[in-house]
Structures are given as structure tokens and as C-alpha cells.
Protein backbone atom coordinates (compact mmCIF):
# COMPACT_ATOMS: atom_id res chain seq x y z
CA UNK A 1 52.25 -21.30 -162.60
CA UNK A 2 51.87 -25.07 -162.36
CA UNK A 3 54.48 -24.36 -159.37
CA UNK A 4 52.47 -22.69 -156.95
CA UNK A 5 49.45 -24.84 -158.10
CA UNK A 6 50.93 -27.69 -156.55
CA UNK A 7 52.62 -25.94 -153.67
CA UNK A 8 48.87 -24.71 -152.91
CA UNK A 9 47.27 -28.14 -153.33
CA UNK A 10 49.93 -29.29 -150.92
CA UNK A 11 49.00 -26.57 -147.98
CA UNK A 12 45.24 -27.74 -148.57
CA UNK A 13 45.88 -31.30 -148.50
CA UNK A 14 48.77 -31.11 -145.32
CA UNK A 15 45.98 -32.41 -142.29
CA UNK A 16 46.04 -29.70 -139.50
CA UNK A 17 47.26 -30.39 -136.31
CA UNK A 18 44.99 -30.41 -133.14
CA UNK A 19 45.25 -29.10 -130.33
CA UNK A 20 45.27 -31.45 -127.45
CA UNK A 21 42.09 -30.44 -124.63
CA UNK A 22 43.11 -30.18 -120.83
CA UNK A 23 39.58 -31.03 -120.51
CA UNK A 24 39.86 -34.33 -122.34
CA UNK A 25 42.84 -35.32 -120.07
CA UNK A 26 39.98 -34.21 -116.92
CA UNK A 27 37.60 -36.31 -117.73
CA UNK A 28 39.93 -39.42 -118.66
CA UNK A 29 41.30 -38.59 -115.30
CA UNK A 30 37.87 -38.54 -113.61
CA UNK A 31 36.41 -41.70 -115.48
CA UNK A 32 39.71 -43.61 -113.97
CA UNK A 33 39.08 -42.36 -110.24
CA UNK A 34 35.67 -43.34 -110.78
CA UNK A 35 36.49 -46.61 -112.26
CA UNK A 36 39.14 -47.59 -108.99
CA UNK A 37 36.30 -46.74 -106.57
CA UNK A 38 34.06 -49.03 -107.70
CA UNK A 39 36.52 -51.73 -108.34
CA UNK A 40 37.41 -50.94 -104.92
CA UNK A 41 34.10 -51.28 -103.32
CA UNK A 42 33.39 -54.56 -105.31
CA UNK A 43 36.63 -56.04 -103.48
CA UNK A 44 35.84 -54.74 -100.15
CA UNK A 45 32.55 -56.27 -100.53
CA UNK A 46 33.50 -59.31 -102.22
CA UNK A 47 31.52 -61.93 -104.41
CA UNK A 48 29.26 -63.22 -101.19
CA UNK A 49 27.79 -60.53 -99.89
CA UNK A 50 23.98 -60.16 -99.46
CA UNK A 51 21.86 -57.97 -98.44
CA UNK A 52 18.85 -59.45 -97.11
CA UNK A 53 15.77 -57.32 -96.99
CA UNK A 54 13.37 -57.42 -93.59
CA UNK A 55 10.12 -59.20 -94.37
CA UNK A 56 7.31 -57.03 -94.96
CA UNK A 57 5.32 -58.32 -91.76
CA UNK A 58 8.94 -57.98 -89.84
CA UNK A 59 8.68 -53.93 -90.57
CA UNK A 60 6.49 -51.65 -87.51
């Protein structure tokens, strides 16, 4: 009896094993594209860029 007490307690304590999510591995995928584009358009544009606005009087 003590036996399949502690073969039981065993099973309950093992922790189950998950499942890995396609749609995890999608949206790691998606935040990294994202990611290179902007790091992309910050080199491209560089640190001196400006964009100056028109003056108010300047606009018809």
C-alpha cells in the first residue's frame, strides 16, 4: 500500500511538459523583423538628421 502511495505522489509531483506554441515562435519572429527595420531606418537616417518644420507665416 505505502508502494503505490509513493508511486502516486511521484506522478503528481513529476512537472508536465509543455507544449511549445508555433505562435510564440511568430511573434518572436515578427518582434525581430520589426526590431531590424527600425534599426535600419535609424542608420539610414543617421544621428544628424533634422527635420525642420516651415514657419507658420511661410505656409499659404
Amino acid at each position: 500500500m505505502a508502494d503505490t502511495s509513493i508511486t502516486k505522489a511521484r506522478t503528481l509531483l513529476t512537472p508536465a511538459t509543455a507544449r511549445p506554441s508555433p505562435y510564440a515562435a511568430l511573434g518572436a519572429a515578427a518582434l525581430a523583423a520589426t526590431a531590424a527595420v527600425l534599426m535600419a531606418g535609424v542608420m539610414v537616417l543617421g544621428p544628424g538628421v533634422r527635420f525642420d518644420e516651415t514657419a507658420i507665416s511661410a505656409r499659404p
